[in-house]
N, C-alpha and C. Protein backbone atom coordinates (compact mmCIF):
# COMPACT_ATOMS: atom_id res chain seq x y z
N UNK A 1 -97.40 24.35 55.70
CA UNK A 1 -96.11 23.96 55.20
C UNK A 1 -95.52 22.85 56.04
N UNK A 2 -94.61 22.33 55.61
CA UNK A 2 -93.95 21.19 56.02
C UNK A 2 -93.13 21.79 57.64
N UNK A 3 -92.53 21.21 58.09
CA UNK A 3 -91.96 21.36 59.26
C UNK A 3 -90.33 21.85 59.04
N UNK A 4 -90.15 20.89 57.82
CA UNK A 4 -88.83 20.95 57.40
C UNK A 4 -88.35 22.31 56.52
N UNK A 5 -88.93 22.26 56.25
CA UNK A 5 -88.94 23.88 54.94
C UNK A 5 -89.08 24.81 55.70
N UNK A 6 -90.16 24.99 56.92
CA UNK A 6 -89.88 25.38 57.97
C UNK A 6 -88.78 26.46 58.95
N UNK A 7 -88.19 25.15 59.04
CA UNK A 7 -86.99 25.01 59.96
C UNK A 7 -86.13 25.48 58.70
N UNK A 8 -85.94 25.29 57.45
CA UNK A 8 -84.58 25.50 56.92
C UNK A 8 -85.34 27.28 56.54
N UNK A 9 -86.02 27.40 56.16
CA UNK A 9 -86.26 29.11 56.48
C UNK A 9 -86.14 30.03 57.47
N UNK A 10 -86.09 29.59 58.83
CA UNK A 10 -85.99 30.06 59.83
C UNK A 10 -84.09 29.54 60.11
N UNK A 11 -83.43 28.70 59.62
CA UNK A 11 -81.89 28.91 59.60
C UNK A 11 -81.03 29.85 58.81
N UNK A 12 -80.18 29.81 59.48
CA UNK A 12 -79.31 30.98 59.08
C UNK A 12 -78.68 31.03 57.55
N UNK A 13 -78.54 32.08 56.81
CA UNK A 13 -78.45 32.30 55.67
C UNK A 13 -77.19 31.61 54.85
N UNK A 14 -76.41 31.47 55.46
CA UNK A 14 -75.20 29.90 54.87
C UNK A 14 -75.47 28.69 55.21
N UNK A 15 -76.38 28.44 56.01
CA UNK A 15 -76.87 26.76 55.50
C UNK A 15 -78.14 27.03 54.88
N UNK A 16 -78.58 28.04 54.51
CA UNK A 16 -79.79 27.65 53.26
C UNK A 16 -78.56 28.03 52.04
N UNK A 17 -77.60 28.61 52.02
CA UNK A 17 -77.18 28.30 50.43
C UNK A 17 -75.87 27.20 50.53
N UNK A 18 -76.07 26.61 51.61
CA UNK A 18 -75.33 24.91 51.97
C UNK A 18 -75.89 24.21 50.87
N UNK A 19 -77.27 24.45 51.81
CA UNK A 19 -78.10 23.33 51.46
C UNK A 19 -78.93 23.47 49.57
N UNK A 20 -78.88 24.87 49.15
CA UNK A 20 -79.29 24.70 47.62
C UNK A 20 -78.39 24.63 47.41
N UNK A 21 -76.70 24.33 46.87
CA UNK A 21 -75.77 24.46 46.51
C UNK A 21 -75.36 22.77 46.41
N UNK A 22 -75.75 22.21 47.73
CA UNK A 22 -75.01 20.86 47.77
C UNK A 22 -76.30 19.75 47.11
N UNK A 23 -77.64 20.38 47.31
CA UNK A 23 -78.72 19.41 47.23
C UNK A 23 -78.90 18.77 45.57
N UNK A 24 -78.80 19.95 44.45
CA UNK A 24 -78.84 19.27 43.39
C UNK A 24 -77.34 18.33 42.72
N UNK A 25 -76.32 18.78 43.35
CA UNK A 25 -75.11 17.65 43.13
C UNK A 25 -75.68 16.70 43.76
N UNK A 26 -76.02 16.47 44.77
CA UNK A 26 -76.20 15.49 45.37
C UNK A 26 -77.13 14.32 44.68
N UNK A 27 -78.37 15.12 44.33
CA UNK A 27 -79.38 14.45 43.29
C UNK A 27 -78.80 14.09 42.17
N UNK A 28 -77.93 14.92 41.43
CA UNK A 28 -77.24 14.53 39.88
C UNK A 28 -76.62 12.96 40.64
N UNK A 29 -75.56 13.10 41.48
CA UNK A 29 -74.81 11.91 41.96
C UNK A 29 -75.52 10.59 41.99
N UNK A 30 -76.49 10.86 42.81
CA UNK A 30 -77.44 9.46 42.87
C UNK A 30 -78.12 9.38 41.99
N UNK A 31 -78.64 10.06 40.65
CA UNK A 31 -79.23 9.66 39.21
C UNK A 31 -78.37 9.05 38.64
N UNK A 32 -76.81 9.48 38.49
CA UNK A 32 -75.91 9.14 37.92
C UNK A 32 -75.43 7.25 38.23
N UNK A 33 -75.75 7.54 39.52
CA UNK A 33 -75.04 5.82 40.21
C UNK A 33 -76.73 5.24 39.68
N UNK A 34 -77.28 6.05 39.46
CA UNK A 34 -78.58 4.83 39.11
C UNK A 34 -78.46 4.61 37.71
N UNK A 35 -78.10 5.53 36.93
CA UNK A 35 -78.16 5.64 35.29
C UNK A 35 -77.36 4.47 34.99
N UNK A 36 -75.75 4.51 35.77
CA UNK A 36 -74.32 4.14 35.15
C UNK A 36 -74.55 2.13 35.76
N UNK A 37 -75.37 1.91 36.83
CA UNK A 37 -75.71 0.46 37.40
C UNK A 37 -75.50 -0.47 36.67
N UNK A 38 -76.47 -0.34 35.83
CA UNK A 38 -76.42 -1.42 34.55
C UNK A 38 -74.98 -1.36 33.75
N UNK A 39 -74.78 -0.23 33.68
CA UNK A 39 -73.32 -0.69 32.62
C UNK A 39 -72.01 -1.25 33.71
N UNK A 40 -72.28 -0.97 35.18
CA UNK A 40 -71.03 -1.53 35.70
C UNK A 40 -71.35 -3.08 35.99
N UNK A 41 -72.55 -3.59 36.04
CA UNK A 41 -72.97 -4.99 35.69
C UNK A 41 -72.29 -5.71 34.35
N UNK A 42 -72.35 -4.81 33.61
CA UNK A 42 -72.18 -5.15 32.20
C UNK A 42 -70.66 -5.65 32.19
N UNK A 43 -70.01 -4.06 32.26
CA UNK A 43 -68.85 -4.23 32.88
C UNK A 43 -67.90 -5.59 33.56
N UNK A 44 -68.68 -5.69 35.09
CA UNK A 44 -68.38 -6.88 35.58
C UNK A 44 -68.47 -8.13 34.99
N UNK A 45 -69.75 -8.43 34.56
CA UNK A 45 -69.80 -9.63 33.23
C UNK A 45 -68.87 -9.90 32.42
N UNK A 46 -68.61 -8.57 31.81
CA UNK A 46 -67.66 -9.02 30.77
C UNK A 46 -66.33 -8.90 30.90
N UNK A 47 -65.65 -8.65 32.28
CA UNK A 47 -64.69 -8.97 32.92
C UNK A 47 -64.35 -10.64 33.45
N UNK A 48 -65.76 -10.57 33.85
CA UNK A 48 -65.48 -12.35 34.34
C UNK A 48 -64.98 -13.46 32.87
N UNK A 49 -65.85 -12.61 32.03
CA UNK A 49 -66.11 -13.60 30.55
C UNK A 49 -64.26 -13.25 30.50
N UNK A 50 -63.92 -12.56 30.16
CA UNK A 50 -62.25 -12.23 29.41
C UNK A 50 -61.44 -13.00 30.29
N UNK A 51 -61.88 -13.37 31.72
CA UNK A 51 -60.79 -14.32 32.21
C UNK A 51 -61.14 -15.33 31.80
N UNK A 52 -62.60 -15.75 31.96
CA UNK A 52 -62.81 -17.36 31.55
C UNK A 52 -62.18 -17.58 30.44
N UNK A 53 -62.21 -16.50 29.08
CA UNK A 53 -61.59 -16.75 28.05
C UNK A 53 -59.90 -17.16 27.80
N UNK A 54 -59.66 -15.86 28.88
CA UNK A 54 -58.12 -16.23 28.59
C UNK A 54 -57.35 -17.33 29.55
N UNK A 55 -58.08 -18.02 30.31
CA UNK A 55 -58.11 -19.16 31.52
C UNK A 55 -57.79 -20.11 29.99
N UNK A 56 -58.98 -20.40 29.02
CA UNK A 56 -59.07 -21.58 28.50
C UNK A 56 -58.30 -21.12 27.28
N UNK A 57 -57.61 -20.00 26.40
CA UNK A 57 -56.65 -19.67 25.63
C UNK A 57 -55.30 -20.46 26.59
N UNK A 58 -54.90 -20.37 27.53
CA UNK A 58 -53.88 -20.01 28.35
C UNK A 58 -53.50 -21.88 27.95
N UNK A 59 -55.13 -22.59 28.83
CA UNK A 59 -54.49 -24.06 28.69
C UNK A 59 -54.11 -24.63 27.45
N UNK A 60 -55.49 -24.20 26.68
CA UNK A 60 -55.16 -24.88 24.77
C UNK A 60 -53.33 -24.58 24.48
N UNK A 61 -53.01 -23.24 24.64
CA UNK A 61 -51.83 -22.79 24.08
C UNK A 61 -50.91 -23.59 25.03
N UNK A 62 -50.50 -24.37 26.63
CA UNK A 62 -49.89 -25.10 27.06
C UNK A 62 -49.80 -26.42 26.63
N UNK A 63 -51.37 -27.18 26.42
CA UNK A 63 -51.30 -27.96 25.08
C UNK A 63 -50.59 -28.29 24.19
N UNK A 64 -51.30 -27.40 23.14
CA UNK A 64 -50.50 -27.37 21.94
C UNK A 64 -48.96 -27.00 22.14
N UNK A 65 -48.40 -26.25 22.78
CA UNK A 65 -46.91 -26.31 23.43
C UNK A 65 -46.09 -28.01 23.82
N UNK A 66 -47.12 -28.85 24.17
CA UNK A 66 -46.37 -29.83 24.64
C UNK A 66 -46.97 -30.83 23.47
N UNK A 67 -47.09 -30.60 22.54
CA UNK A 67 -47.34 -31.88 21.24
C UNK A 67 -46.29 -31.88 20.58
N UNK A 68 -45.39 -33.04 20.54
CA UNK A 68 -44.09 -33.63 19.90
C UNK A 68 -44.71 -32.88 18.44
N UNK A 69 -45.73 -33.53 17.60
CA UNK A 69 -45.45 -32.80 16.15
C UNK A 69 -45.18 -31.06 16.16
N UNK A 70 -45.56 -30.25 17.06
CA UNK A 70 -45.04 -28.54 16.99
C UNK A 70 -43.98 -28.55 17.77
N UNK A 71 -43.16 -29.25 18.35
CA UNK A 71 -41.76 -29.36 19.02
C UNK A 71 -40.49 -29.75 17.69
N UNK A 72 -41.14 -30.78 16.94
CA UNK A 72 -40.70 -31.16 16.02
C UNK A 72 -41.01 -29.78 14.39
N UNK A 73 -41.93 -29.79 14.67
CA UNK A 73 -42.16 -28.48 13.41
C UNK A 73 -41.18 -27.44 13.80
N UNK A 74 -41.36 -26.62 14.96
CA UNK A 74 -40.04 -25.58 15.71
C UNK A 74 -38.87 -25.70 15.56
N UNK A 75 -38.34 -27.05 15.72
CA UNK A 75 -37.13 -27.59 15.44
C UNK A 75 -36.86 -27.39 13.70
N UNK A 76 -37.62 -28.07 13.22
CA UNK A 76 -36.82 -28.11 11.98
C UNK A 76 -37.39 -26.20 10.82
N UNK A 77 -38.05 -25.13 11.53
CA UNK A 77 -38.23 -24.25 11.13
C UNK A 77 -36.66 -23.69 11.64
N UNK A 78 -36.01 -23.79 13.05
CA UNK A 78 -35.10 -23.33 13.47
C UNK A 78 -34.20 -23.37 12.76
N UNK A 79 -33.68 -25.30 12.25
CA UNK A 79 -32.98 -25.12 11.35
C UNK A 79 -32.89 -24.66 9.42
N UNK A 80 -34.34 -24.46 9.31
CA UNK A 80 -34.44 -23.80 7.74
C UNK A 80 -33.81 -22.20 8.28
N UNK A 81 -34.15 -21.73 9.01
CA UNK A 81 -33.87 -20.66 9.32
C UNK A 81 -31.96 -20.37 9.35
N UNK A 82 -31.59 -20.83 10.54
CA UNK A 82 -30.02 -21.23 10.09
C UNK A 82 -29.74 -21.53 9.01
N UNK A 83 -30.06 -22.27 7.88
CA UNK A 83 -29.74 -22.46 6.69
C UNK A 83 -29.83 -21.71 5.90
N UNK A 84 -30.69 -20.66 5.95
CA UNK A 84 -30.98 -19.15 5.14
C UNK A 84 -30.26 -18.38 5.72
N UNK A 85 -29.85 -18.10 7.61
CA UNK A 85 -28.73 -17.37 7.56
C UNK A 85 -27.81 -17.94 6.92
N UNK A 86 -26.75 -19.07 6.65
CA UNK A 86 -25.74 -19.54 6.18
C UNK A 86 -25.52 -19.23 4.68
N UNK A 87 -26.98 -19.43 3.87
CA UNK A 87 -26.76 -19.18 2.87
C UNK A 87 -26.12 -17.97 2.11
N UNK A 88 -26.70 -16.96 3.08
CA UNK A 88 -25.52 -15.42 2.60
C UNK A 88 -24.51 -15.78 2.42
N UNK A 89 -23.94 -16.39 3.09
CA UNK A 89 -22.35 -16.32 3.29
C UNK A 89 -21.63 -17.46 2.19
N UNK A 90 -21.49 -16.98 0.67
CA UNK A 90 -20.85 -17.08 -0.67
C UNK A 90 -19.61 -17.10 -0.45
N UNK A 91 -18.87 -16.25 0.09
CA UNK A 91 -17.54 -16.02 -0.43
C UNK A 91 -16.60 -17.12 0.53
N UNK A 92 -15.34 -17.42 -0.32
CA UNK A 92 -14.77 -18.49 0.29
C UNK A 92 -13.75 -18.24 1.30
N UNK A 93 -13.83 -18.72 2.10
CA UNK A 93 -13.58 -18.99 3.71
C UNK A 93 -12.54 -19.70 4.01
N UNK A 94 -11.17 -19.90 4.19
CA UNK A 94 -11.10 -20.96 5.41
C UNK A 94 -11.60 -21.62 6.93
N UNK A 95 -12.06 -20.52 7.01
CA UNK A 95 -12.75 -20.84 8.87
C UNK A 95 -13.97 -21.55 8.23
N UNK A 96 -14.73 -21.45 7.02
CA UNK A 96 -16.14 -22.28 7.24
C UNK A 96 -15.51 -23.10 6.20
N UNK A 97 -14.74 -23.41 5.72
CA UNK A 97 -14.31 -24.46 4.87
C UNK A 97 -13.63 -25.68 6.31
N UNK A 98 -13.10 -25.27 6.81
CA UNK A 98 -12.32 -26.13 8.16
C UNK A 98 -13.29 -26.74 9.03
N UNK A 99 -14.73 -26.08 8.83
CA UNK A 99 -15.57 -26.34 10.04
C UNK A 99 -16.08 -28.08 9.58
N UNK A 100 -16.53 -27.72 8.08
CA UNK A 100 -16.91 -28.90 7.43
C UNK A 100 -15.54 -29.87 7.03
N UNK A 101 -14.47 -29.79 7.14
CA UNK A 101 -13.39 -31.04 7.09
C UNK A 101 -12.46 -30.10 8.12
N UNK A 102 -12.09 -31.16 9.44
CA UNK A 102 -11.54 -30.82 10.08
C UNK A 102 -9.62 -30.82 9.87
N UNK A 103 -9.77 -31.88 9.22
CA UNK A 103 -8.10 -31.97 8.53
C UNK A 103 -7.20 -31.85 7.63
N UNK A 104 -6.90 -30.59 8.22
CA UNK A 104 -6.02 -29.50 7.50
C UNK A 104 -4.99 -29.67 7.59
N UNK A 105 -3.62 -29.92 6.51
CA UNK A 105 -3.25 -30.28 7.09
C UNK A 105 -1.94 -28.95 6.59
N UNK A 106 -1.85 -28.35 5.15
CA UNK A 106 -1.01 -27.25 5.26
C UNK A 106 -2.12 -26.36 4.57
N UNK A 107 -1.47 -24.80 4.71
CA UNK A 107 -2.04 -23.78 3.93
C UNK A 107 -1.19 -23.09 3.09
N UNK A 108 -1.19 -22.89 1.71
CA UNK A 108 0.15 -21.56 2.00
C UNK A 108 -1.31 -20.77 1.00
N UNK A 109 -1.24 -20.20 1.57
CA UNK A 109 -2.29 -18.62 1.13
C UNK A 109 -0.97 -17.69 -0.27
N UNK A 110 -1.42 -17.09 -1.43
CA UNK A 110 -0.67 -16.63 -2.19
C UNK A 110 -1.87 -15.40 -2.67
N UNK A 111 -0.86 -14.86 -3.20
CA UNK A 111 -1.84 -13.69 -4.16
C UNK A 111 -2.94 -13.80 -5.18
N UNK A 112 -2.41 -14.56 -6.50
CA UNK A 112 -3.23 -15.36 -7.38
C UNK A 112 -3.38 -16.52 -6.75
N UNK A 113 -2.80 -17.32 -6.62
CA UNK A 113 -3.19 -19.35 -6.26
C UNK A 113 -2.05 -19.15 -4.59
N UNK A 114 -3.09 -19.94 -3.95
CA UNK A 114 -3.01 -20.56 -2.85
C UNK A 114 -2.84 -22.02 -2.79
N UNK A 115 -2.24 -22.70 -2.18
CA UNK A 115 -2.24 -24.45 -2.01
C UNK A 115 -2.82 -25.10 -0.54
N UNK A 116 -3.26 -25.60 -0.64
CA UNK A 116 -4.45 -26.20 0.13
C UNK A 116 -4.08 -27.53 0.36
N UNK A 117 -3.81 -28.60 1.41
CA UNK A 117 -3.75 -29.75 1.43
C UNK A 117 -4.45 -30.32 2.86
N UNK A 118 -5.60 -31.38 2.31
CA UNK A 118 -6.17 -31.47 3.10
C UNK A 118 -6.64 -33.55 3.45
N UNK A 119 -7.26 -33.32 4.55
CA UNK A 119 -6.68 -35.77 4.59
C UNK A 119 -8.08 -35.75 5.00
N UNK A 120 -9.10 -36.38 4.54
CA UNK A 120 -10.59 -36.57 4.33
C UNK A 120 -11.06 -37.54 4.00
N UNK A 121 -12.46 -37.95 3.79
CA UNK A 121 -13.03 -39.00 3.70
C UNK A 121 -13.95 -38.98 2.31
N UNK A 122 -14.25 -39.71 1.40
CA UNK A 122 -14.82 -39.28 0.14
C UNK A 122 -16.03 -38.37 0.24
N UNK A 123 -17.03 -38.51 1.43
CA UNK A 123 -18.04 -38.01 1.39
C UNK A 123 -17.47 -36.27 1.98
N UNK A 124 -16.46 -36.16 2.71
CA UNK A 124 -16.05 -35.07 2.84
C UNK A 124 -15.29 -34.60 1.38
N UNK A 125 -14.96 -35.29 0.33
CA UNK A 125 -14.13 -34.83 -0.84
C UNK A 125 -15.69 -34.45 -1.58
N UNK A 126 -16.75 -35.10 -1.70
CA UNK A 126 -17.79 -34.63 -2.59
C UNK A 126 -18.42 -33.29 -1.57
N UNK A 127 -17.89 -33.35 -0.46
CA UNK A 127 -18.64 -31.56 0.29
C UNK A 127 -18.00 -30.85 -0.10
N UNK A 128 -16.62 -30.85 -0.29
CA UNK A 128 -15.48 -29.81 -0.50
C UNK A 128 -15.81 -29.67 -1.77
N UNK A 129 -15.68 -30.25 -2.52
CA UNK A 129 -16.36 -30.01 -4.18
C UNK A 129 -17.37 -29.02 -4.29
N UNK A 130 -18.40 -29.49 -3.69
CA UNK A 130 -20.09 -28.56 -3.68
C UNK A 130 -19.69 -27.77 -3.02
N UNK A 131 -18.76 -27.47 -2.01
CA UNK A 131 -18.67 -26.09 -1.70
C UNK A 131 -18.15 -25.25 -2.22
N UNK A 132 -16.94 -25.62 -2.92
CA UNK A 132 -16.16 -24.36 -3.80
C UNK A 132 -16.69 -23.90 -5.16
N UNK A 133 -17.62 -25.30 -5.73
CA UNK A 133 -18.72 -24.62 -6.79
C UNK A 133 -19.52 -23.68 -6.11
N UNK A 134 -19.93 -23.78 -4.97
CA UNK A 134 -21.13 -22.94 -4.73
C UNK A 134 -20.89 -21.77 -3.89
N UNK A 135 -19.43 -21.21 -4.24
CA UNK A 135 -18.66 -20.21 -4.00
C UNK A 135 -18.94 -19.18 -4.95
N UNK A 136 -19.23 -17.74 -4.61
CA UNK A 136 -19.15 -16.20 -5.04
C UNK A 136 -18.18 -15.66 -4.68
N UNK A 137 -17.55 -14.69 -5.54
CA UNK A 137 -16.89 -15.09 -6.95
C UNK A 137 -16.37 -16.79 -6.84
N UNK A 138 -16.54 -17.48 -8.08
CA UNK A 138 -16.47 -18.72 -8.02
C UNK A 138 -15.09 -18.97 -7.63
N UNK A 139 -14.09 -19.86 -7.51
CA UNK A 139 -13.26 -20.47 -7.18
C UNK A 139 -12.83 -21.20 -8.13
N UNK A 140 -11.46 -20.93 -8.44
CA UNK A 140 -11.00 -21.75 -9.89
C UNK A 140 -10.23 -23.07 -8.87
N UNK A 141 -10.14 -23.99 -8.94
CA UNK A 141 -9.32 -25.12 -8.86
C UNK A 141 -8.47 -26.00 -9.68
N UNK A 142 -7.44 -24.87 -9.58
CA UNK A 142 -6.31 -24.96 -11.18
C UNK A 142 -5.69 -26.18 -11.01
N UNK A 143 -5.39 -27.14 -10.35
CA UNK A 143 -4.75 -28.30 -9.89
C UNK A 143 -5.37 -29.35 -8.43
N UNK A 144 -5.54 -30.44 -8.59
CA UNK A 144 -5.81 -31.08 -7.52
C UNK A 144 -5.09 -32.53 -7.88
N UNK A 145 -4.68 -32.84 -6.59
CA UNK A 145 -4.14 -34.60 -6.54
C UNK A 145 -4.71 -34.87 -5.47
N UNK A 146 -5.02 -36.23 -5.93
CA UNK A 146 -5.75 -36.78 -4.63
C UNK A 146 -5.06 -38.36 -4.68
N UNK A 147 -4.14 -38.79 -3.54
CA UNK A 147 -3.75 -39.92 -3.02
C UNK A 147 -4.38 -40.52 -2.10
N UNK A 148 -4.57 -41.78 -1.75
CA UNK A 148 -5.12 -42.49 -0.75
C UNK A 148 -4.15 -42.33 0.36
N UNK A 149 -4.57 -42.44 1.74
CA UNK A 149 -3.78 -42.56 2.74
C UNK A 149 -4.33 -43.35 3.72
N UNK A 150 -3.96 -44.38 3.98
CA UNK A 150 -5.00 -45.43 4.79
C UNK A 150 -6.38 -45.31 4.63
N UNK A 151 -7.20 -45.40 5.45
CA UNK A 151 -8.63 -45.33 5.55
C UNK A 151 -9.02 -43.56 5.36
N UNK A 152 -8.09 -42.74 4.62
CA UNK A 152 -8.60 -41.28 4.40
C UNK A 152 -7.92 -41.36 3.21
N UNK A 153 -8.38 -39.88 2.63
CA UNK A 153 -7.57 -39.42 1.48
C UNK A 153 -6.70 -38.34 1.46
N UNK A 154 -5.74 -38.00 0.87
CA UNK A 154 -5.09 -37.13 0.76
C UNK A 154 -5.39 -35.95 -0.20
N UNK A 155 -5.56 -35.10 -0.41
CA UNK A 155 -5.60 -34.26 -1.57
C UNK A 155 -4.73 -32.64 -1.09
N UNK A 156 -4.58 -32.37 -2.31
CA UNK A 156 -3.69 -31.20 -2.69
C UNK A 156 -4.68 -30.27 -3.27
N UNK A 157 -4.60 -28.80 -3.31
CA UNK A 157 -5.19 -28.04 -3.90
C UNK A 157 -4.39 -26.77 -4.38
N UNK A 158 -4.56 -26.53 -5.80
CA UNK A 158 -3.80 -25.13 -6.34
C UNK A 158 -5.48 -24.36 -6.23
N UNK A 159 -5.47 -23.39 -6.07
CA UNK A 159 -6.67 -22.52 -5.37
C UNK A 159 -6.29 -21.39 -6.41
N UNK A 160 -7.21 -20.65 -7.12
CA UNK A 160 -7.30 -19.18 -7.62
C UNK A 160 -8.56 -18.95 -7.67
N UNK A 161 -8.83 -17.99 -7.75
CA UNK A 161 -10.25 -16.97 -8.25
C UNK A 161 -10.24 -17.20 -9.63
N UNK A 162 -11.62 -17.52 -9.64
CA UNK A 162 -12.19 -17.72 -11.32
C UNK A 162 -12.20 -15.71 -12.12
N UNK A 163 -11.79 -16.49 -13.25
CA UNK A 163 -12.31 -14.52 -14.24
C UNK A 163 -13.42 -14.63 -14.24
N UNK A 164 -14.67 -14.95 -13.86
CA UNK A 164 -15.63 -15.01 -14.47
C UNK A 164 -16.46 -14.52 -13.14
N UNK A 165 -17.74 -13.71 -13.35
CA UNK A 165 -18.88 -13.02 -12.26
C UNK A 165 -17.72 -11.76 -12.47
C-alpha cells in the first residue's frame, strides 16, 4: 500500500471522516471551476464586446445630437407640439385674446353682450377675426366699428354667445 493511505489509517478517527467528508467537495469544486472556465471566457468576451458596442452607440448618438438638421427637426416638433396643446383651448378668453393684441383699451364684460374696444394693426384685426370664428361655443359679434387712428386702428366690439353648438 501506499504510504499515504497508510498514515491516514493509522490517524485518528476525526481526521479520517475530515478527510472523506471534505475530499469529494473538494473534487466537485475543482470539476466545477474546470466545467464553468469556458463560459466565464465567454462571459468576459462578451462583456468586452457590450462596451465596445455601447462606446460606439454612445459617440454615433453625440453625433447625431450635434447635426443642425435634428436640432432644427426638435425645434419645430416642440413647437407642433405647443400648438396641439393650444389647440384645446376653444373657449373664449380674454387673457389669450390680450396675449395676441396687446391693446386693450376698455372692457365692459355684461351678461348677454359685452363691449370690447381694442387699437391694432390690420394684420392683428384679421387674427382677432380667426380667432373668435375659431371659438367653442362660437362667438356672435353683434356690432363692430372700426375707425382709423393714426398708424393703428380703432375698433369697437358688441360681444355675445352665438345660439348655435
Amino acid at each position: 500500500m501506499s504510504e499515504w493511505l497508510l498514515r491516514w489509517q493509522y490517524a485518528s478517527p476525526f481526521w479520517q471522516w475530515i478527510t472523506v467528508l471534505t475530499m469529494p467537495v473538494l473534487l466537485l469544486i475543482l470539476l466545477a471551476g474546470w466545467w464553468l472556465q469556458p463560459l466565464q471566457q465567454q462571459r468576459q468576451a462578451l462583456i468586452h464586446q457590450y462596451q465596445q458596442r455601447l462606446m460606439h452607440y454612445q459617440s454615433q448618438l453625440v453625433h447625431l445630437r450635434s447635426q443642425p438638421v435634428l436640432l432644427t427637426q426638435q425645434q419645430h416638433n416642440q413647437q407642433l407640439r405647443a400648438a396641439l396643446l393650444g389647440a384645446g383651448e376653444q373657449a373664449f378668453s380674454l387673457v389669450s385674446l390680450t396675449a395676441q393684441i396687446t391693446a386693450l383699451e376698455a372692457w365692459q364684460p355684461g351678461t348677454q353682450d359685452s363691449a370690447l374696444t381694442l387699437q391694432l394693426s390690420w394684420p392683428q384685426f384679421q387674427q382677432l377675426m380667426a380667432y373668435l370664428a375659431s371659438r367653442q361655443p362660437p362667438i356672435a359679434v353683434n356690432t363692430f366699428q372700426l375707425q382709423r387712428s393714426g398708424e393703428r386702428l380703432r375698433m369697437t366690439l358688441s360681444l355675445g354667445t352665438s345660439d348655435e353648438g
